[in-house]
N, C-alpha and C. Protein backbone atom coordinates (compact mmCIF):
# COMPACT_ATOMS: atom_id res chain seq x y z
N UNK A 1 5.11 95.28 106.85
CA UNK A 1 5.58 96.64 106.85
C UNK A 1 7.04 96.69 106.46
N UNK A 2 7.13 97.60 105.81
CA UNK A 2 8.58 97.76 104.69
C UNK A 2 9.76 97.51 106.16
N UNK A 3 9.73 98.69 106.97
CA UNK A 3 10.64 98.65 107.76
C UNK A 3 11.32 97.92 109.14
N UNK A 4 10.00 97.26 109.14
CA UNK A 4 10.12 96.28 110.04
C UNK A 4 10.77 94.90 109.45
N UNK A 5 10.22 94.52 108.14
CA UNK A 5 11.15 93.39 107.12
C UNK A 5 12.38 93.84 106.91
N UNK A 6 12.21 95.08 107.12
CA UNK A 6 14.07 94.93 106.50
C UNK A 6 14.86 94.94 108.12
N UNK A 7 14.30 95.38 109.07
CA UNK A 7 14.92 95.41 110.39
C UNK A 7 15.35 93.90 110.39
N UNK A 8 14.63 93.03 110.24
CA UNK A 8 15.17 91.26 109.70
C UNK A 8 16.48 91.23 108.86
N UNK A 9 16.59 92.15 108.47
CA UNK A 9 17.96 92.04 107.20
C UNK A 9 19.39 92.35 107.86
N UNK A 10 19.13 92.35 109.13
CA UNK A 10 20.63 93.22 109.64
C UNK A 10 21.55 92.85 108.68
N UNK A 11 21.75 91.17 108.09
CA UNK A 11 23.63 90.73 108.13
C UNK A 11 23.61 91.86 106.46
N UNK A 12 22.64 91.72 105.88
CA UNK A 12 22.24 92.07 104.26
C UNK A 12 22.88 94.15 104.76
N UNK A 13 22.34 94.78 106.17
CA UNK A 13 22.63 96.05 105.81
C UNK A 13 23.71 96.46 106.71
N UNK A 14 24.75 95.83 107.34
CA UNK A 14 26.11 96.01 107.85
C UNK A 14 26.98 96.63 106.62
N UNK A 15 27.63 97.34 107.13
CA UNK A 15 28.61 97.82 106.22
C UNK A 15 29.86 97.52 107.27
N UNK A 16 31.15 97.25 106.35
CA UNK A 16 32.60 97.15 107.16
C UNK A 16 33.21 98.67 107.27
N UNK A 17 33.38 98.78 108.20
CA UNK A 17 34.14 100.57 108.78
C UNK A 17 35.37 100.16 108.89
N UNK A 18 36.09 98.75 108.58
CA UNK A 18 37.56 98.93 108.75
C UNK A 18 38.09 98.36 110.30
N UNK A 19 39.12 97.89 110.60
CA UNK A 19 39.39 97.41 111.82
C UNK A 19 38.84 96.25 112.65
N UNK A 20 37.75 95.74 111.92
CA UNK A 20 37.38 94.76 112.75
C UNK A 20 35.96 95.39 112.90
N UNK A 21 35.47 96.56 112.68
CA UNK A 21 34.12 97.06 112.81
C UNK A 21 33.34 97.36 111.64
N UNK A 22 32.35 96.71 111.77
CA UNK A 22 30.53 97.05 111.20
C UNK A 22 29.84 97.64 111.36
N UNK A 23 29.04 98.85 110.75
CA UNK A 23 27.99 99.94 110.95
C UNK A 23 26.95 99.41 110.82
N UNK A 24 25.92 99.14 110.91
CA UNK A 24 24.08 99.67 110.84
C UNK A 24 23.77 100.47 110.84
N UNK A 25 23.96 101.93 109.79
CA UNK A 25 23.40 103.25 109.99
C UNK A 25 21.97 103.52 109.82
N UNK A 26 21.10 103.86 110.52
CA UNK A 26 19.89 104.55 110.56
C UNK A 26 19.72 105.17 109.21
N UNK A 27 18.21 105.11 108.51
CA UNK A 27 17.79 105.43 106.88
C UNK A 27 16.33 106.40 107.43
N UNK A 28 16.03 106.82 106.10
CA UNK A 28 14.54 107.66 106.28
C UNK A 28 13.38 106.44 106.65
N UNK A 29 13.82 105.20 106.16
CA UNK A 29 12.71 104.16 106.58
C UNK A 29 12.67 103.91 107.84
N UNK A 30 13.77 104.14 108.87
CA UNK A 30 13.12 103.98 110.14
C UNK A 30 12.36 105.05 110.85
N UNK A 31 12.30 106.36 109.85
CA UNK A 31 11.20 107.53 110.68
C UNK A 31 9.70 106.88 110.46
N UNK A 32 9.19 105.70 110.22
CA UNK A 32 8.51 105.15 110.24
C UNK A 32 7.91 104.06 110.81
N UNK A 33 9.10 103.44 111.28
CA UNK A 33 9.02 102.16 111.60
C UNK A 33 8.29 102.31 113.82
N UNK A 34 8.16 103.23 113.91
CA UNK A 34 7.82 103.71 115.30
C UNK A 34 6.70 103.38 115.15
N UNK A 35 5.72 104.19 114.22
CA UNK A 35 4.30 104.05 113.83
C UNK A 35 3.95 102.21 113.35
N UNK A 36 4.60 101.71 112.77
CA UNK A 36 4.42 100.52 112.57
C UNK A 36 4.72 99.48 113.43
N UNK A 37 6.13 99.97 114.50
CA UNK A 37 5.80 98.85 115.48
C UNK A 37 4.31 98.81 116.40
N UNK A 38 3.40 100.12 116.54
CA UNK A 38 2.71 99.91 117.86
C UNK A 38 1.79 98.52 117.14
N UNK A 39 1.25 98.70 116.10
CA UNK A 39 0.90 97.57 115.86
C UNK A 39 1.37 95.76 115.51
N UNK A 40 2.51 95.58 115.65
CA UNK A 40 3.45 94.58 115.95
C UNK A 40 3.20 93.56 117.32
N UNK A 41 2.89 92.33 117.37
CA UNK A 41 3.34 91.77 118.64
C UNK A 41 5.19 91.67 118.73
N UNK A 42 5.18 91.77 119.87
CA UNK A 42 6.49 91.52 120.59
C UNK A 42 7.17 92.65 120.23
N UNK A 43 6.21 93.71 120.30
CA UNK A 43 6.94 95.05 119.46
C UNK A 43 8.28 95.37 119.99
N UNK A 44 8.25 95.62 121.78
CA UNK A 44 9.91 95.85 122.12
C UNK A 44 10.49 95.19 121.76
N UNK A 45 10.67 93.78 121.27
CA UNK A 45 11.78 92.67 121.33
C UNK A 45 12.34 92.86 119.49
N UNK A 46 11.62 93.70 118.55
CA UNK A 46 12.33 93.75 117.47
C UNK A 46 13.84 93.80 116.88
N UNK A 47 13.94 94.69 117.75
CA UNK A 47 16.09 95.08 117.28
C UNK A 47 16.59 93.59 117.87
N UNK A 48 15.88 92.83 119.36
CA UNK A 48 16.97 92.20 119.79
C UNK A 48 16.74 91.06 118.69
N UNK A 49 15.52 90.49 118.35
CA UNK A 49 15.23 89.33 117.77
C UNK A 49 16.12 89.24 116.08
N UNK A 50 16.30 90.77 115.41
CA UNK A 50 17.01 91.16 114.31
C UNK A 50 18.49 90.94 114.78
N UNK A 51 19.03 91.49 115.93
CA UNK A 51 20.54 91.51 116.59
C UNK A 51 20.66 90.00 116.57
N UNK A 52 20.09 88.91 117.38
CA UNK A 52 20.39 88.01 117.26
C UNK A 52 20.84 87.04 116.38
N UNK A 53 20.74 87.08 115.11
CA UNK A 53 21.27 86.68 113.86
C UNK A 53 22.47 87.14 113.43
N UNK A 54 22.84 88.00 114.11
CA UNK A 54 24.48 88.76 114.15
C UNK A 54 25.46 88.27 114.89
N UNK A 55 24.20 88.02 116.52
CA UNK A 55 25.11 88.12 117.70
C UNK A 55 26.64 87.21 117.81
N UNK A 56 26.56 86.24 117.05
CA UNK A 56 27.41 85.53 117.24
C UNK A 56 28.81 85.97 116.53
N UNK A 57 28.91 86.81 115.61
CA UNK A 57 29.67 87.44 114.36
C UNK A 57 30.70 88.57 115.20
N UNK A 58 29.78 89.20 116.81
CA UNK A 58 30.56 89.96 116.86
C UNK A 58 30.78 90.23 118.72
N UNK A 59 31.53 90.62 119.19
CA UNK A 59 32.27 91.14 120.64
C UNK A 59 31.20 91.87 121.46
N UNK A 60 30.89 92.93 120.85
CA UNK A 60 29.86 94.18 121.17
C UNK A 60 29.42 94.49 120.05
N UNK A 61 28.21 94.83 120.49
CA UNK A 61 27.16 95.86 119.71
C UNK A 61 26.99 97.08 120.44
N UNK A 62 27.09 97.87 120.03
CA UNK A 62 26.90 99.26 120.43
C UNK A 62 25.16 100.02 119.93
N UNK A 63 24.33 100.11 120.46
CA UNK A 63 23.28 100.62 120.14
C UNK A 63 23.13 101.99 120.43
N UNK A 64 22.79 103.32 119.84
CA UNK A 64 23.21 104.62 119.87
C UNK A 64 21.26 105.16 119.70
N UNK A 65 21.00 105.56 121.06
CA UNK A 65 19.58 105.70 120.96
C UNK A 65 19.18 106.98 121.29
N UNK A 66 18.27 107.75 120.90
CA UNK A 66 17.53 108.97 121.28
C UNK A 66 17.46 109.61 122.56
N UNK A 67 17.60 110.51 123.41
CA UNK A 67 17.33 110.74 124.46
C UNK A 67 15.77 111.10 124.94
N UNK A 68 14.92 109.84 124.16
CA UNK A 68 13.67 109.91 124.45
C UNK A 68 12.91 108.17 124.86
N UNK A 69 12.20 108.40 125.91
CA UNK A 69 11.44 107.06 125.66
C UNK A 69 10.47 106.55 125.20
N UNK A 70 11.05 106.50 123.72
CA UNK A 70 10.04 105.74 122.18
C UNK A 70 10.25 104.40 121.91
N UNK A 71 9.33 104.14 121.36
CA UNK A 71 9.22 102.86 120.87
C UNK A 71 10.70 102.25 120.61
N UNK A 72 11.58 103.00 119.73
CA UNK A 72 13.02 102.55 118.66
C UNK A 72 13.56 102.74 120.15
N UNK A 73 13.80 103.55 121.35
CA UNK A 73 14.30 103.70 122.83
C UNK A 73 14.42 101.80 123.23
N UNK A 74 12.97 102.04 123.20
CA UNK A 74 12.65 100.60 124.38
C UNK A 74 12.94 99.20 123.50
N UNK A 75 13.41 99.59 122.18
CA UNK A 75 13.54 98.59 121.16
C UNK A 75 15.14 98.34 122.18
N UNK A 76 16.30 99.76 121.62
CA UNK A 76 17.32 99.66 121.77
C UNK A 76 17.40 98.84 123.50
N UNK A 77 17.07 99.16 124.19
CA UNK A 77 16.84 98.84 125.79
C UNK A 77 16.57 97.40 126.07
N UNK A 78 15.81 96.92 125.17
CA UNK A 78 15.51 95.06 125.38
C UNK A 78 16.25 94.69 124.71
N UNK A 79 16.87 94.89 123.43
CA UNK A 79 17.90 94.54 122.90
C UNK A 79 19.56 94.50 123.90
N UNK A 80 19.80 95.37 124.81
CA UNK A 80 20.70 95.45 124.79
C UNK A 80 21.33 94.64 126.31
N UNK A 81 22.38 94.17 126.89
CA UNK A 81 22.59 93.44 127.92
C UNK A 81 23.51 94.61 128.63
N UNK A 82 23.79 95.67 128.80
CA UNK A 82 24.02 96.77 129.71
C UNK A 82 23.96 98.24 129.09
N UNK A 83 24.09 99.11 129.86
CA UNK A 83 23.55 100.29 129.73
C UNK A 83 24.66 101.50 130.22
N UNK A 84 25.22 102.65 129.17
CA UNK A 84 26.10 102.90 129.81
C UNK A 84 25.32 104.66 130.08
């Protein structure tokens, strides 16, 4: 599935914002990628298993999630090591 392969691509879709910071902005391909994780094993663990190929590059990650509990929610949520 398109969007789930490229969720693998983090270092390929960072952009530099200047200062020491990197974006991952959200595309029309992830209004999809919800429907394609249910069929996925290890479906929650996607963002973290993609994050991890980063993790070392950077301080914090900031994950900026929906005020709903969806699939891309519980993605951001196992991915992340606190909660503000």
């Amino acid at each position: 599935s398109a969007s789930i392969a490229e969720a693998a691509a983090v270092p390929d879709k960072l952009k530099e914002a200047g200062a020491g910071y990197a974006v991952l902005g959200a595309n029309r391909e992830l209004a999809g990628a919800e429907v394609e994780l249910v069929a996925e094993e290890r479906r929650e663990r996607r963002l973290k298993e993609a994050l991890a190929k980063v993790d070392a590059d950077y301080d914090f990650v900031l994950i900026d999630c929906p005020p709903s509990l969806s699939m891309l929610t519980l993605n951001g949520l196992c991915a992340a090591q606190g909660v503000i």
